[in-house]
PDB file of N, CA and C in Angstrom:
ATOM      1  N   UNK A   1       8.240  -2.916  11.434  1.00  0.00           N
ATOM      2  CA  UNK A   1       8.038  -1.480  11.370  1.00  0.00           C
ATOM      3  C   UNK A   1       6.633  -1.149  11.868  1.00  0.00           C
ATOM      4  N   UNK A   2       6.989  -0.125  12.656  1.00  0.00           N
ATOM      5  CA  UNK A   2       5.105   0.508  13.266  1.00  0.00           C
ATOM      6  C   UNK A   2       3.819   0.860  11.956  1.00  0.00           C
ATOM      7  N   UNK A   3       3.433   1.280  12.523  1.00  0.00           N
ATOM      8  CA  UNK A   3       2.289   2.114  11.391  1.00  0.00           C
ATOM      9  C   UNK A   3       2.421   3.712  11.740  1.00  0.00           C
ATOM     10  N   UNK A   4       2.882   3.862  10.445  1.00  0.00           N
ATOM     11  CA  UNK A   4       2.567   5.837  10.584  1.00  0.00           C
ATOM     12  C   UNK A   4       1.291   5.741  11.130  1.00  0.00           C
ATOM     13  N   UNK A   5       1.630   7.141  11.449  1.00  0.00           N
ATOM     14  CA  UNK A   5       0.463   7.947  11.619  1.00  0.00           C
ATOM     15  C   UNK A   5      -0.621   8.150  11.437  1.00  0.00           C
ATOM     16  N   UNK A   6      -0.372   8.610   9.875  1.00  0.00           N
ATOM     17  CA  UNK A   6      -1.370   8.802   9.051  1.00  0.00           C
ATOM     18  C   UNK A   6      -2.027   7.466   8.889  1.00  0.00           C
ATOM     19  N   UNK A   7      -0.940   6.234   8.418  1.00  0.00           N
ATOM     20  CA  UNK A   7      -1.493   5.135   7.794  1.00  0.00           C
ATOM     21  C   UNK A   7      -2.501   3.899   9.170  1.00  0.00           C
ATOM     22  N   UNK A   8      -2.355   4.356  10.312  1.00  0.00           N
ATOM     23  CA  UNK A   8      -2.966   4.527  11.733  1.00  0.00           C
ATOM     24  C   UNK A   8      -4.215   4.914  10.831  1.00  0.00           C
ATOM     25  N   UNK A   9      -4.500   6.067  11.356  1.00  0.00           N
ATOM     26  CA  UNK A   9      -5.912   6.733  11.159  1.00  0.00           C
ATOM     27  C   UNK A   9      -6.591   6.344   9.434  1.00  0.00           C
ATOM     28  N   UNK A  10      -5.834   5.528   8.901  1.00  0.00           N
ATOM     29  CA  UNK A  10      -6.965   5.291   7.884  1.00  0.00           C
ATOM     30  C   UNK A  10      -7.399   4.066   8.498  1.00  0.00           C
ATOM     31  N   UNK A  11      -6.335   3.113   8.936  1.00  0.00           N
ATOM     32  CA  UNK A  11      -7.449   1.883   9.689  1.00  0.00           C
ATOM     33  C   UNK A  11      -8.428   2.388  10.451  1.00  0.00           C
ATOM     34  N   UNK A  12      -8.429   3.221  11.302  1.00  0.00           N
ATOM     35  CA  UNK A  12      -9.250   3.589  12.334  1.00  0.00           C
ATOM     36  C   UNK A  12     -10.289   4.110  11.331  1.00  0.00           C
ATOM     37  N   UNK A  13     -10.373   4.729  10.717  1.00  0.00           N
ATOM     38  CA  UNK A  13     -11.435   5.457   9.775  1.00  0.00           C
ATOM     39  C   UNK A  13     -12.143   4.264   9.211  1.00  0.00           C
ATOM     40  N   UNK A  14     -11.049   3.666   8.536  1.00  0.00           N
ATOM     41  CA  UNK A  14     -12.042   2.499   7.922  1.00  0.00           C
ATOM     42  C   UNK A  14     -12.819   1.728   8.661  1.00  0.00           C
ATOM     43  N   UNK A  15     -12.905   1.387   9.914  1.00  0.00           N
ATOM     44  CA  UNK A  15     -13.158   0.211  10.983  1.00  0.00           C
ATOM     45  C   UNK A  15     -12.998  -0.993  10.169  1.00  0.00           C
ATOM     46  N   UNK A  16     -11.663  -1.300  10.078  1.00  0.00           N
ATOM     47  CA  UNK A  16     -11.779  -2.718   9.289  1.00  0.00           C
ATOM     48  C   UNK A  16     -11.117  -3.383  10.529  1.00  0.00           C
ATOM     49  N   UNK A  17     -11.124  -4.389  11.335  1.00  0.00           N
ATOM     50  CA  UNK A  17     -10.503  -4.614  12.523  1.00  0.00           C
ATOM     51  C   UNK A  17      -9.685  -5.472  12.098  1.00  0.00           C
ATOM     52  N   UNK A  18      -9.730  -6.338  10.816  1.00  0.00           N
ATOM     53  CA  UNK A  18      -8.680  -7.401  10.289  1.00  0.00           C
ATOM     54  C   UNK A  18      -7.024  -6.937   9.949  1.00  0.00           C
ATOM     55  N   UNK A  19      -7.411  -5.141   9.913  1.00  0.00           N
ATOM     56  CA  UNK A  19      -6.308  -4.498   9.722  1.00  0.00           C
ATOM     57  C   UNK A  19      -5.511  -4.194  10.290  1.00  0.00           C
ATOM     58  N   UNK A  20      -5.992  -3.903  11.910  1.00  0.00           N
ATOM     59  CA  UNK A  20      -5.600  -3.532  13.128  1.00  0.00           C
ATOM     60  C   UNK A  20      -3.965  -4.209  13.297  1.00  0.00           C
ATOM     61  N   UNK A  21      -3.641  -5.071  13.055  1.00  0.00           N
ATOM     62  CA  UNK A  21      -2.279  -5.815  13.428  1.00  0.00           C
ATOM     63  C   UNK A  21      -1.146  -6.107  11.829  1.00  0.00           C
ATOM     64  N   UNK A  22      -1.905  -5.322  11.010  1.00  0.00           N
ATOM     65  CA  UNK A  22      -1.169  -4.956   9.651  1.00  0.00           C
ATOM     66  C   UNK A  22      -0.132  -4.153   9.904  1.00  0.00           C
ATOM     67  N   UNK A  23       0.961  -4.205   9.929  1.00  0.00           N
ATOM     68  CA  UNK A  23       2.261  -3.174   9.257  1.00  0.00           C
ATOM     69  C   UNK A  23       2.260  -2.511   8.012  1.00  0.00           C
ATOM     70  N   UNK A  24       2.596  -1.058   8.275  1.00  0.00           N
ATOM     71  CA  UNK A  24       2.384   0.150   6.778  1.00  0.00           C
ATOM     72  C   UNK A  24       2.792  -0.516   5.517  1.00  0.00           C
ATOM     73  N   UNK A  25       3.985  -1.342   5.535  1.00  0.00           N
ATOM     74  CA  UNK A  25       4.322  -2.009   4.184  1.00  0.00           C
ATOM     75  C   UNK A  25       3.252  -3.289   3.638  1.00  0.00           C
ATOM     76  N   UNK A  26       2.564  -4.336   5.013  1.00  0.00           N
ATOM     77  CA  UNK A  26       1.644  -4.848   4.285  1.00  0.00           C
ATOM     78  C   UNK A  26       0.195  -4.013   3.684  1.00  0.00           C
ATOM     79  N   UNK A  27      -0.265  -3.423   4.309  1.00  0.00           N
ATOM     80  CA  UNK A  27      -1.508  -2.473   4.181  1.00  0.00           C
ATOM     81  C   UNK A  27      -0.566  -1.489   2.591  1.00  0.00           C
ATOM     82  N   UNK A  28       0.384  -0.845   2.699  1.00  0.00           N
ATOM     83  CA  UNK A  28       0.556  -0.305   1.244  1.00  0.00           C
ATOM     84  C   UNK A  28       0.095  -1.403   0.047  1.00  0.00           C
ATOM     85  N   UNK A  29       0.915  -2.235   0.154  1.00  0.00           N
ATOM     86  CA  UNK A  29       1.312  -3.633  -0.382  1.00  0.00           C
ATOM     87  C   UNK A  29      -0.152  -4.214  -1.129  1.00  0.00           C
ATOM     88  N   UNK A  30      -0.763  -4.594   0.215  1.00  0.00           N
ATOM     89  CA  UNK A  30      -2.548  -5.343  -0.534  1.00  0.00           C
ATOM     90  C   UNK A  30      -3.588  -4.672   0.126  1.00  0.00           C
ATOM     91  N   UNK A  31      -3.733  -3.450   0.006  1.00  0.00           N
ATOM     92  CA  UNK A  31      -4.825  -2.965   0.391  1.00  0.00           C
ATOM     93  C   UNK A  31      -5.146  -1.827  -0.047  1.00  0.00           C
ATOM     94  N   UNK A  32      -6.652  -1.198  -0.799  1.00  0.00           N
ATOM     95  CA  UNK A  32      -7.161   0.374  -1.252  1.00  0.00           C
ATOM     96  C   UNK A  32      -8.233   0.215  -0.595  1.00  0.00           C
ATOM     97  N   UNK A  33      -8.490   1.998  -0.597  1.00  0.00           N
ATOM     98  CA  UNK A  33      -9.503   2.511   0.124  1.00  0.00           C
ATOM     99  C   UNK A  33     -10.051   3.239  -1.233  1.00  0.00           C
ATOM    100  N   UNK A  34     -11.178   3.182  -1.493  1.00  0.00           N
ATOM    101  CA  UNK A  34     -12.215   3.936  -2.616  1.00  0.00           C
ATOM    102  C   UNK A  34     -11.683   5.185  -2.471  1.00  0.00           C
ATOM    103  N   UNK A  35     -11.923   6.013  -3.873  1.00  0.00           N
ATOM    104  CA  UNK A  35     -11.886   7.478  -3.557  1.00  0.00           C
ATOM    105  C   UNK A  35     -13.315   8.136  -3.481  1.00  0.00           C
ATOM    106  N   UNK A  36     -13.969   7.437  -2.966  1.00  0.00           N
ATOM    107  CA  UNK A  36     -15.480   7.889  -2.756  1.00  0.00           C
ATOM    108  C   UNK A  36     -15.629   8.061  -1.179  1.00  0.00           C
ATOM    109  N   UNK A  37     -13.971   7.448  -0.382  1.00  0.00           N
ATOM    110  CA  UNK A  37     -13.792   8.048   0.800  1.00  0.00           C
ATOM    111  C   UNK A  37     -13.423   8.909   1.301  1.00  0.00           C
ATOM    112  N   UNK A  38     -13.245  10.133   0.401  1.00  0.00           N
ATOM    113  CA  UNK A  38     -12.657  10.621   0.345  1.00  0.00           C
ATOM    114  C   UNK A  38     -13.310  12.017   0.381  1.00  0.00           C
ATOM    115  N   UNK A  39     -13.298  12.986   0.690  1.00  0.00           N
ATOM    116  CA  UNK A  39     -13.742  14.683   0.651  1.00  0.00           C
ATOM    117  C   UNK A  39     -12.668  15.201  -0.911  1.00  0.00           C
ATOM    118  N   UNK A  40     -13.985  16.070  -1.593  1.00  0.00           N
ATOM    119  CA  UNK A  40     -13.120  16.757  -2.548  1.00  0.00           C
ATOM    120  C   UNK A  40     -11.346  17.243  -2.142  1.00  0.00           C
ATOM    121  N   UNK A  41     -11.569  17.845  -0.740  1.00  0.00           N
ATOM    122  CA  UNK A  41     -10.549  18.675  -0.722  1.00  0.00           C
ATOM    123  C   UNK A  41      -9.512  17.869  -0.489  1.00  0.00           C
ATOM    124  N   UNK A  42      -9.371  16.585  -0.352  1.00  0.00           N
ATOM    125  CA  UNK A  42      -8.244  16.238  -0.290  1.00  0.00           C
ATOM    126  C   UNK A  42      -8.130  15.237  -1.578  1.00  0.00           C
ATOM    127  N   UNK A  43      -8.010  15.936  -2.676  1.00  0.00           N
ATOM    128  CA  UNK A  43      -7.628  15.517  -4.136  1.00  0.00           C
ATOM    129  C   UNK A  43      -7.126  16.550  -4.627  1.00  0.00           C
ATOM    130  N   UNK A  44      -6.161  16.513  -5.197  1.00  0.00           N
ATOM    131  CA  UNK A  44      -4.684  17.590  -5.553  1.00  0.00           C
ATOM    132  C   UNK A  44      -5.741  18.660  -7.140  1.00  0.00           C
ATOM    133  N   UNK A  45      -7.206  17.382  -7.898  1.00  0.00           N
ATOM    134  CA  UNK A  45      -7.832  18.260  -8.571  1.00  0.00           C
ATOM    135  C   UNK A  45      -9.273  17.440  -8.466  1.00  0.00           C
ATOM    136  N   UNK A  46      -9.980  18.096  -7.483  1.00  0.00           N
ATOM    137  CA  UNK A  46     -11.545  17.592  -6.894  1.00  0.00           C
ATOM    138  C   UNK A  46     -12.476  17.031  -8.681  1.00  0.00           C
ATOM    139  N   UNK A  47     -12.311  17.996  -9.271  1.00  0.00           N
ATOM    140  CA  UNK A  47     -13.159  17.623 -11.059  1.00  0.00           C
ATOM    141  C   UNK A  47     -12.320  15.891 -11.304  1.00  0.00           C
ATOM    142  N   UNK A  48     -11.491  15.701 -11.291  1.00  0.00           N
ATOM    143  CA  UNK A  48     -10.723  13.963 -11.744  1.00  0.00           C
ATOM    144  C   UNK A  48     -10.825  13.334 -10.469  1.00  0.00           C
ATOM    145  N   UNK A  49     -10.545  13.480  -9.471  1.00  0.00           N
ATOM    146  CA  UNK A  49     -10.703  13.095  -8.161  1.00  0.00           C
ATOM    147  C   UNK A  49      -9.607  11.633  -8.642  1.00  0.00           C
ATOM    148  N   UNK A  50      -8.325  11.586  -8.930  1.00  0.00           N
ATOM    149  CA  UNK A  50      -7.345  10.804  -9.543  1.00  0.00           C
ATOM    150  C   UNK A  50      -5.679  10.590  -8.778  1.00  0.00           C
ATOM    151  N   UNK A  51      -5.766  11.487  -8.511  1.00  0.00           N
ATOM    152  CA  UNK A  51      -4.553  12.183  -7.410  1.00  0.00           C
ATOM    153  C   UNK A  51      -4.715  12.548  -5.210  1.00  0.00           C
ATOM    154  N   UNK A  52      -4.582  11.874  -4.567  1.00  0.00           N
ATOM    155  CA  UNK A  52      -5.205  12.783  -3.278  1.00  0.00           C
ATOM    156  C   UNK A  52      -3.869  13.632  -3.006  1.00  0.00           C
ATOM    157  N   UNK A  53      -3.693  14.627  -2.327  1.00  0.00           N
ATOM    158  CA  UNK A  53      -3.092  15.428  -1.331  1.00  0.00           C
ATOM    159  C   UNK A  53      -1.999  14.557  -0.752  1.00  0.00           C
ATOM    160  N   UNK A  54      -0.837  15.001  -0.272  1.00  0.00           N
ATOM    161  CA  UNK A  54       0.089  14.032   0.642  1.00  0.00           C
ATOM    162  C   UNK A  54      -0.359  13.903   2.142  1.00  0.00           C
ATOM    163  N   UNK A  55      -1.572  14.944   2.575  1.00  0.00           N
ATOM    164  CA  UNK A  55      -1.826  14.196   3.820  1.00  0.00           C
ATOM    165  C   UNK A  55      -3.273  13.625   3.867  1.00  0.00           C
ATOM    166  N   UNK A  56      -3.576  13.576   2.803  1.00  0.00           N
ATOM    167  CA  UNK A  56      -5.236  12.786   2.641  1.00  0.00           C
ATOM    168  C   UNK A  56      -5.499  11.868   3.611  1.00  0.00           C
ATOM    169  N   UNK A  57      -6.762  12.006   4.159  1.00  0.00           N
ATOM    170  CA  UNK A  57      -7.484  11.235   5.276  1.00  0.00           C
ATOM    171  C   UNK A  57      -8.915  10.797   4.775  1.00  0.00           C
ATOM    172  N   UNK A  58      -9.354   9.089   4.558  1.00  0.00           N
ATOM    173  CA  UNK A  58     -10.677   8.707   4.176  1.00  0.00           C
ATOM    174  C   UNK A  58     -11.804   9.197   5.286  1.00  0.00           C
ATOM    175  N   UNK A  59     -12.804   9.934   5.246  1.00  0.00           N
ATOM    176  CA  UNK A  59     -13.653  10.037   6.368  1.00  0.00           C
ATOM    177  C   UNK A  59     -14.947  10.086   5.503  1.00  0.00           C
ATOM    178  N   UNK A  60     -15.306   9.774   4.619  1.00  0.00           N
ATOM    179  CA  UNK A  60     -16.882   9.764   4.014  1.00  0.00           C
ATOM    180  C   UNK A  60     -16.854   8.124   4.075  1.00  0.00           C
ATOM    181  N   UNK A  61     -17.495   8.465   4.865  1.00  0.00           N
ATOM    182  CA  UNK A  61     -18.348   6.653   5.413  1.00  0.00           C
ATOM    183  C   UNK A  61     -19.351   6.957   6.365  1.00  0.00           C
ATOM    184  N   UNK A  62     -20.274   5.652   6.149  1.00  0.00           N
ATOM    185  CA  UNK A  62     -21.736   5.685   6.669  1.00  0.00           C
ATOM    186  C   UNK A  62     -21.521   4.514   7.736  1.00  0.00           C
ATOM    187  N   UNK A  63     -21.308   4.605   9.156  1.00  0.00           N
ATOM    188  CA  UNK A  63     -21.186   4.024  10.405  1.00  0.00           C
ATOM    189  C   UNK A  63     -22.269   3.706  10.947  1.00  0.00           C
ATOM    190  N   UNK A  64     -23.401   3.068  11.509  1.00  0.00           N
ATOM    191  CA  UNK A  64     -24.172   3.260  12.629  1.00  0.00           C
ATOM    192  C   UNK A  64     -23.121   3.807  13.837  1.00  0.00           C
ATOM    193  N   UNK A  65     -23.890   4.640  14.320  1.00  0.00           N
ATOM    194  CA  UNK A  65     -23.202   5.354  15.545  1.00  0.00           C
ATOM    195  C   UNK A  65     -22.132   6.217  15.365  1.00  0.00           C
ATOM    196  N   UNK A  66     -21.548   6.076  13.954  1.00  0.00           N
ATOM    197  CA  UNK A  66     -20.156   6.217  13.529  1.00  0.00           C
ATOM    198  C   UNK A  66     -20.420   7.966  12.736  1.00  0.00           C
ATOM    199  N   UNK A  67     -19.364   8.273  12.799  1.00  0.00           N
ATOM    200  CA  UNK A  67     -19.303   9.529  11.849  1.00  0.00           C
ATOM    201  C   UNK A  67     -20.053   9.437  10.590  1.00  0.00           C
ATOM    202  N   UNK A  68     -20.718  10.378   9.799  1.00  0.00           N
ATOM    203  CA  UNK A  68     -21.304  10.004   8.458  1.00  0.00           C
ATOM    204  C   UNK A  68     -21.040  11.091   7.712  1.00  0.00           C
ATOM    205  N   UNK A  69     -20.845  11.043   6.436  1.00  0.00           N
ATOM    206  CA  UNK A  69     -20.568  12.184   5.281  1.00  0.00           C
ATOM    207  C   UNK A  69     -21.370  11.531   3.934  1.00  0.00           C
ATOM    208  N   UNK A  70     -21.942  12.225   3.512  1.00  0.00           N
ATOM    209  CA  UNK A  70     -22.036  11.909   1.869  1.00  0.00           C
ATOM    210  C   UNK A  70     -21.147  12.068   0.926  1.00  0.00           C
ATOM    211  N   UNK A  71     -20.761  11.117  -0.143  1.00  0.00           N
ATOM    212  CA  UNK A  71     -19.849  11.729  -1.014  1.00  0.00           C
ATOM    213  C   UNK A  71     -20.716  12.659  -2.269  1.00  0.00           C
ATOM    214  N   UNK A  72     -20.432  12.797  -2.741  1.00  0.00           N
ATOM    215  CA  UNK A  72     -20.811  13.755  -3.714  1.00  0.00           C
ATOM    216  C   UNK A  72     -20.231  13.265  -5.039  1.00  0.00           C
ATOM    217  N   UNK A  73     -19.572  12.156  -5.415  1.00  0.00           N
ATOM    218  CA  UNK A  73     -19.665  11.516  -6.712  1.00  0.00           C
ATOM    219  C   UNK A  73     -19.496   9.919  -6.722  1.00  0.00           C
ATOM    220  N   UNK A  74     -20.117  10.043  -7.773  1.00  0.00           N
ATOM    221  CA  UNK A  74     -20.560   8.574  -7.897  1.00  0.00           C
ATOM    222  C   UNK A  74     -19.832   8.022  -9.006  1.00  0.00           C
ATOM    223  N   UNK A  75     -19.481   8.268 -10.021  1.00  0.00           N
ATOM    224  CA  UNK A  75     -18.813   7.608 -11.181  1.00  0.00           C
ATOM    225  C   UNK A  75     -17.660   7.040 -11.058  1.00  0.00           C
ATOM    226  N   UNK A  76     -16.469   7.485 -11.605  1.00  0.00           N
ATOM    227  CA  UNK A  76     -15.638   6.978 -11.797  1.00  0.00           C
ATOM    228  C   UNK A  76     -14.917   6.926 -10.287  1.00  0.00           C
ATOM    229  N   UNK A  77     -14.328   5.626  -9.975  1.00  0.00           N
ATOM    230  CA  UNK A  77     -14.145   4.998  -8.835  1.00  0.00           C
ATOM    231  C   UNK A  77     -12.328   5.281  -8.507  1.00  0.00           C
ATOM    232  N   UNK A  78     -11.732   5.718  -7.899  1.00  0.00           N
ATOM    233  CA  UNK A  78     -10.571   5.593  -7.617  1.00  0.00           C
ATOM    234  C   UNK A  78     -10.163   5.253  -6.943  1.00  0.00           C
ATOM    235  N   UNK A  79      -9.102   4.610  -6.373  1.00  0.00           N
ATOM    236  CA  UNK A  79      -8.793   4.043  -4.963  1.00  0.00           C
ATOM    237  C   UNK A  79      -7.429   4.183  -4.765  1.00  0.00           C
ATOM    238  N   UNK A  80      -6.772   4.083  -3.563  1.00  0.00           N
ATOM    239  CA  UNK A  80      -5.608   5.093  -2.694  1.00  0.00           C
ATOM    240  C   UNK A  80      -5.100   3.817  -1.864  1.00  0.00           C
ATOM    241  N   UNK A  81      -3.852   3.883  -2.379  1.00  0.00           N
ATOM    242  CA  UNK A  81      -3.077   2.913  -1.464  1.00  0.00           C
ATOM    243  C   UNK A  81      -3.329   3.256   0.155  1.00  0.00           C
ATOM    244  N   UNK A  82      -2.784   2.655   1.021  1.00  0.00           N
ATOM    245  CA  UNK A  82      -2.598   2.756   2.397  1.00  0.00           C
ATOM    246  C   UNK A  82      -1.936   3.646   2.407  1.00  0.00           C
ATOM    247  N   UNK A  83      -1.130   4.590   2.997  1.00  0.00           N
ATOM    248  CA  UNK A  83       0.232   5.514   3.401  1.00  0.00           C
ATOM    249  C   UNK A  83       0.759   5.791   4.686  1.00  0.00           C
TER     250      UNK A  83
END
């Protein structure tokens, strides 16, 4: 099976290149992305940050050269299957 779409652009977001040749069911399967990658707005309630959105996209990451965002919380850690 290919890689959605969506589940496409979180490898690409992440730059993890080990991922690159993963199929959506292995990447669901053994792999999270922090919810500190995450922008408030794509959490169904930004205060728990526990739940994301059905089309949530990780983009708070610090790249050289690469896109950069700050997250804005630090505590409690959540993490998001592949999709």
């Amino acid at each position: 099976m290919h890689l959605s779409c969506r589940c496409k652009q979180w490898v690409i977001n992440c730059k993890t290149v080990n991922l690159n040749n993963k199929i959506s069911e292995q990447l669901y399967s053994n792999y999270l992305v922090c919810g500190e990658h995450f922008e408030d707005r794509m959490f169904m309630n930004p205060i728990t940050r526990n739940s994301l959105v059905h089309n949530a996209i990780p983009t708070v990451f610090a790249f050289p050269g690469g896109f950069t965002s700050s997250p804005l919380f630090y505590g409690f850690k959540f993490t998001a299957r592949f999709v």
